[in-house]
C-alpha atoms as a PDB file:
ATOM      1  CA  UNK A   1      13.470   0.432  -1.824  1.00  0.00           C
ATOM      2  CA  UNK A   2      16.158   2.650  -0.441  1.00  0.00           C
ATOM      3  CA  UNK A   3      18.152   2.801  -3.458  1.00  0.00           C
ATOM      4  CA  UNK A   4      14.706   4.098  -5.420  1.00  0.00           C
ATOM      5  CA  UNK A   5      14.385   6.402  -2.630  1.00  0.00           C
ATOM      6  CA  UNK A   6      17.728   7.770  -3.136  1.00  0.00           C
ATOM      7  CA  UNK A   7      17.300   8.116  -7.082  1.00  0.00           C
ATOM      8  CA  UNK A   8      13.929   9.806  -6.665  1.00  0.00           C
ATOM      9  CA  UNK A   9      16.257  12.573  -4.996  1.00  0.00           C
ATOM     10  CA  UNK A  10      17.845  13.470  -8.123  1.00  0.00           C
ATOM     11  CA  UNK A  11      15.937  15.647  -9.982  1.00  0.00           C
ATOM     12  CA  UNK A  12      14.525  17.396  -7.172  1.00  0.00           C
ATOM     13  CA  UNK A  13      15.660  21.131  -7.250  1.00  0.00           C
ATOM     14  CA  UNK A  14      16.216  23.354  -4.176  1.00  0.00           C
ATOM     15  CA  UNK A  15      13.143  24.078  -2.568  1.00  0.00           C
ATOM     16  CA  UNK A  16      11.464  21.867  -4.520  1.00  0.00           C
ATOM     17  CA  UNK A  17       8.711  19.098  -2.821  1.00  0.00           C
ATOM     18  CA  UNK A  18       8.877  15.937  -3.114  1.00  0.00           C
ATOM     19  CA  UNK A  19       5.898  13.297  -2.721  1.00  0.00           C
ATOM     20  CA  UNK A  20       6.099   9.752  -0.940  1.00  0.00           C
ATOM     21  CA  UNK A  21       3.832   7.150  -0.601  1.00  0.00           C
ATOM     22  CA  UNK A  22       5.651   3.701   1.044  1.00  0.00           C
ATOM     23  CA  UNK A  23       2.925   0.953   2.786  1.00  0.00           C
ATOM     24  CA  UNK A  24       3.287   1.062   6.273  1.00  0.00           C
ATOM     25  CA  UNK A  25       5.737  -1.253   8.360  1.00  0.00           C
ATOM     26  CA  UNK A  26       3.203  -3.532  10.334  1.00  0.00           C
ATOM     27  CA  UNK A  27       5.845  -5.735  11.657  1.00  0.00           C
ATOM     28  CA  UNK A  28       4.400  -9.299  11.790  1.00  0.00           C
ATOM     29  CA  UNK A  29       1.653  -8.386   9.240  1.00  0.00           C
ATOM     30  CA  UNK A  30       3.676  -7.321   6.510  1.00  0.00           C
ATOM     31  CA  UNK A  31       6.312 -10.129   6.842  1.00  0.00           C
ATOM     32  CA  UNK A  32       2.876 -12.356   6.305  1.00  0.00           C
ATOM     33  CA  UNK A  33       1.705 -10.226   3.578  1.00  0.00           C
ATOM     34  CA  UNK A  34       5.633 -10.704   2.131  1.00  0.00           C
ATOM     35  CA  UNK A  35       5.471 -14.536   2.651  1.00  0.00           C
ATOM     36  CA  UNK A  36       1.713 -14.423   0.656  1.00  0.00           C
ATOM     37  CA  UNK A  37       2.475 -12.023  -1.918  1.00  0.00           C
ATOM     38  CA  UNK A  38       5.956 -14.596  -3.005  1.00  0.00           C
ATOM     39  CA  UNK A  39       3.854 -17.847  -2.702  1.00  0.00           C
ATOM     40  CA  UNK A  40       1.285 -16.270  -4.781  1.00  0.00           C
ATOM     41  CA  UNK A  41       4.109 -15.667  -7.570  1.00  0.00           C
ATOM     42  CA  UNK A  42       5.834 -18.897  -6.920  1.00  0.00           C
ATOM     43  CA  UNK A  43       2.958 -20.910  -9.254  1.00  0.00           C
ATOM     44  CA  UNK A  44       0.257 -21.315 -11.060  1.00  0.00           C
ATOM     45  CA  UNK A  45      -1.003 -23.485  -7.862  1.00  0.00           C
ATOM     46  CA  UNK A  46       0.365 -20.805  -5.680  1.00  0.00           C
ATOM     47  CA  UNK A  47      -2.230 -18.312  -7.664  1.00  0.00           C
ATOM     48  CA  UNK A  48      -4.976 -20.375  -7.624  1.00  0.00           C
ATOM     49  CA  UNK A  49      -4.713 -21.012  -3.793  1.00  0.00           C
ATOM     50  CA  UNK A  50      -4.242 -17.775  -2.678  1.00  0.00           C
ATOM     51  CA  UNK A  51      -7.093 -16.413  -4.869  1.00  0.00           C
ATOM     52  CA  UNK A  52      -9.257 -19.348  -3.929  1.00  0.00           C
ATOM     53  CA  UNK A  53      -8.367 -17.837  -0.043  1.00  0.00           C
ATOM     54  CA  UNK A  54      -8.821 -14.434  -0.244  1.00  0.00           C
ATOM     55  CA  UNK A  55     -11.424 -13.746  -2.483  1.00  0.00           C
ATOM     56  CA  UNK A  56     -13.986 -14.820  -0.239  1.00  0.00           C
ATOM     57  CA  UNK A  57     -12.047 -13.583   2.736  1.00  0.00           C
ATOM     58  CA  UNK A  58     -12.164 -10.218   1.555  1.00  0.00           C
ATOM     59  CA  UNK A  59     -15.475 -10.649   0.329  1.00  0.00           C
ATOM     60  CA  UNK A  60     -17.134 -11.584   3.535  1.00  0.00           C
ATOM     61  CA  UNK A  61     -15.461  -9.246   5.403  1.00  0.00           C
ATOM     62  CA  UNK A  62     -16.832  -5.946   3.222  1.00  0.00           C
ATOM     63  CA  UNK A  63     -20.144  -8.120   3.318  1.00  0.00           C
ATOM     64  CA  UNK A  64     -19.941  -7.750   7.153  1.00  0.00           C
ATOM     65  CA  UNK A  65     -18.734  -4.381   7.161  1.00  0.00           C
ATOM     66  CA  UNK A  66     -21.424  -3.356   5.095  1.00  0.00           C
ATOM     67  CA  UNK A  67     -24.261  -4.830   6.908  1.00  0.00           C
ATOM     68  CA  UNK A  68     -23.038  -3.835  10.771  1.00  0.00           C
ATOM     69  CA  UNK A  69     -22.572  -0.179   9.387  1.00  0.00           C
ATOM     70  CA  UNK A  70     -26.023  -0.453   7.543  1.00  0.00           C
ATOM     71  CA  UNK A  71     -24.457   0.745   4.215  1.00  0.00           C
ATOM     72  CA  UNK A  72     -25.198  -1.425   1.118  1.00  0.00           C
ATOM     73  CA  UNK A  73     -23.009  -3.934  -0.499  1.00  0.00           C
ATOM     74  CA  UNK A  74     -23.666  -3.511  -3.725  1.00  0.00           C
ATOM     75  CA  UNK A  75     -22.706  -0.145  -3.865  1.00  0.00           C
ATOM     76  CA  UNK A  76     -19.225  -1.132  -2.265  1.00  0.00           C
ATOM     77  CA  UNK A  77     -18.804  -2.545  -5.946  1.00  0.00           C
ATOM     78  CA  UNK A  78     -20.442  -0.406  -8.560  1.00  0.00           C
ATOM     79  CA  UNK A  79     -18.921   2.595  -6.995  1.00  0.00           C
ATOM     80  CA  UNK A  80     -15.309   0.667  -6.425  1.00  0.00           C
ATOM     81  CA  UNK A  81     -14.575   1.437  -9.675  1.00  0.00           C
ATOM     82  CA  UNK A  82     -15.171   5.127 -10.058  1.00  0.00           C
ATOM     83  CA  UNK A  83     -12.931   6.037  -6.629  1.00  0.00           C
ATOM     84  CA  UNK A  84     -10.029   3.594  -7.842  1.00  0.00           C
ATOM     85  CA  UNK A  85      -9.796   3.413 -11.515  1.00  0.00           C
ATOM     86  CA  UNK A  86     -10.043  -0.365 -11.515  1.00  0.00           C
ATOM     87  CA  UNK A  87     -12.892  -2.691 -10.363  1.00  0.00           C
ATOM     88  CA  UNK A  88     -12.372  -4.129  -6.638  1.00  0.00           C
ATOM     89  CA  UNK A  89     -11.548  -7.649  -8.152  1.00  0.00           C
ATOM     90  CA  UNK A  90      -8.800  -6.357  -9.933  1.00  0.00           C
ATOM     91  CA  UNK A  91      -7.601  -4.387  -7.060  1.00  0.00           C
ATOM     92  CA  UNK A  92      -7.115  -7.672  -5.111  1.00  0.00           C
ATOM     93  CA  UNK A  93      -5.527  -9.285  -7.711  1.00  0.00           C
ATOM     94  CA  UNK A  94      -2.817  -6.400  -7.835  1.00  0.00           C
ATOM     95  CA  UNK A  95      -2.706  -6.239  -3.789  1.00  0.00           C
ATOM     96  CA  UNK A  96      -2.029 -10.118  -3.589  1.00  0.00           C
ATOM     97  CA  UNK A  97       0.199 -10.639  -6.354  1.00  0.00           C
ATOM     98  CA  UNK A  98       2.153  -7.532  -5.751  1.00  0.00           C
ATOM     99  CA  UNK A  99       5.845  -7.610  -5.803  1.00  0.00           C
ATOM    100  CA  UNK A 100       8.076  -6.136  -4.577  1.00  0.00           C
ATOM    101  CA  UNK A 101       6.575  -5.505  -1.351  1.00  0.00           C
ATOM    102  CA  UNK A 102       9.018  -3.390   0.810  1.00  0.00           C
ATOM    103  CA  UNK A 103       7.606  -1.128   3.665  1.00  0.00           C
ATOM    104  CA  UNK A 104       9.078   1.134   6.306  1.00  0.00           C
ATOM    105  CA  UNK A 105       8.011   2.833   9.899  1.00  0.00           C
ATOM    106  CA  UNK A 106       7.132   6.962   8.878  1.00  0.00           C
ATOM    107  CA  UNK A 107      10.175   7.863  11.590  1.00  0.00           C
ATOM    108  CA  UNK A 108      12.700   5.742   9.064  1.00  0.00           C
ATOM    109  CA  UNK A 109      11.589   7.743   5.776  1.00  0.00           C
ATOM    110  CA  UNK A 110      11.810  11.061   7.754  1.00  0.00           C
ATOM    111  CA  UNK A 111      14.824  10.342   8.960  1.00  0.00           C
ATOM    112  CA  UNK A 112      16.196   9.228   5.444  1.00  0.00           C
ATOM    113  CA  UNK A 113      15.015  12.205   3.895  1.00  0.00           C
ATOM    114  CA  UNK A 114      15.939  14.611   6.458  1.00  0.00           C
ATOM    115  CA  UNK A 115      19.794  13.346   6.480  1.00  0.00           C
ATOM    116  CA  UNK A 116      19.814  14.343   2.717  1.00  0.00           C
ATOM    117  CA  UNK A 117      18.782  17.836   3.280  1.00  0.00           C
ATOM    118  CA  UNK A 118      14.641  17.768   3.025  1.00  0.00           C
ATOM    119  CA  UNK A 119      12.188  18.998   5.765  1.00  0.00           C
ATOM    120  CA  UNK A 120       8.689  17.433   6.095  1.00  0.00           C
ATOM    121  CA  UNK A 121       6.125  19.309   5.175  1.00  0.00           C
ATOM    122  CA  UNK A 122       3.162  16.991   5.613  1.00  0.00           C
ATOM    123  CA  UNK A 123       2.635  13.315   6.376  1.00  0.00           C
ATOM    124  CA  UNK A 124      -0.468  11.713   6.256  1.00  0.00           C
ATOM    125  CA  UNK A 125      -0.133   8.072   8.220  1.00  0.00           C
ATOM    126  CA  UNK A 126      -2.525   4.961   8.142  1.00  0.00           C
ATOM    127  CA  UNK A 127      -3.181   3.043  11.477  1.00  0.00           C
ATOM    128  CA  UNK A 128      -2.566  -0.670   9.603  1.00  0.00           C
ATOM    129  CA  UNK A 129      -2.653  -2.014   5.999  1.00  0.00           C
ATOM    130  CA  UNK A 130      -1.700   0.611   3.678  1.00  0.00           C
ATOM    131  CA  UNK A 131       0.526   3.834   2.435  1.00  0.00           C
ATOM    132  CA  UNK A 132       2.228   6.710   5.021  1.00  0.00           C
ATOM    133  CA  UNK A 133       2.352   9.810   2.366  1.00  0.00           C
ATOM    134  CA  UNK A 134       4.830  11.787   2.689  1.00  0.00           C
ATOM    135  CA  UNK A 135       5.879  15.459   1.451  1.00  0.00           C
ATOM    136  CA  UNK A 136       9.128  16.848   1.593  1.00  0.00           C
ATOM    137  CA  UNK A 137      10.872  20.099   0.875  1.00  0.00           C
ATOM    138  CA  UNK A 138      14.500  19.982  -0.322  1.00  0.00           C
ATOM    139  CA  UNK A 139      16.725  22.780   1.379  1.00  0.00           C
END
């Protein structure tokens, strides 16, 4: 990740922005998320079992959503698709089979970035699963 992060410096022109989008470091979680993500790869059986895990997992739990928030669960699917490009099902396919799967605290991308001569012009951070974005000026 840090080597990408060093060639995505390259053509990047004084005072020129650069955008960022790395999932956040959740400690424990993403180690799991790592560990799923490889087993997942590691097999056809490791497919299978992960996908026979979380699809109802993550099912049930927009189910739930939806219905303690009153919004309706169908439309959590027929409008998936239109706000993400790709249907929800094939979302989770790309989330658990995803690899690599590197991630980093927003302090240790600022700090990267700032040693090579960018200031931050805007972060945008997510309290648990997902990306920190990120945009930096060069100087």
């Amino acid at each position: 990740m840090y080597q990408a992060l060093e060639n995505v410096i390259i053509p990047v022109k004084d005072d020129g922005l650069l955008f960022i989008a790395i999932y956040n470091d959740e400690e424990r979680k993403s180690k799991i998320w790592l560990k799923v993500k490889k087993f997942y790869n590691s097999s056809c059986v490791g497919k299978i079992l992960v996908l026979f895990f979380y699809f109802p997992l993550f099912f049930i739990k927009g189910l739930l959503k939806d219905i303690f928030t009153l919004k309706n669960p169908i439309k959590r699917y027929s409008d998936y698709k239109k706000n993400r490009g790709m249907s929800m099902f094939s979302d989770w396919v790309d989330w658990l089979g995803g690899l690599p799967f590197e991630v980093a605290k927003p302090e240790k991308i600022i700090e990267f970035y700032t040693q090579r001569g960018f200031i931050l012009q805007k972060i945008t951070t997510v309290n648990g699963l997902g990306c920190n974005q990120f945009v930096f000026k060069k100087i």
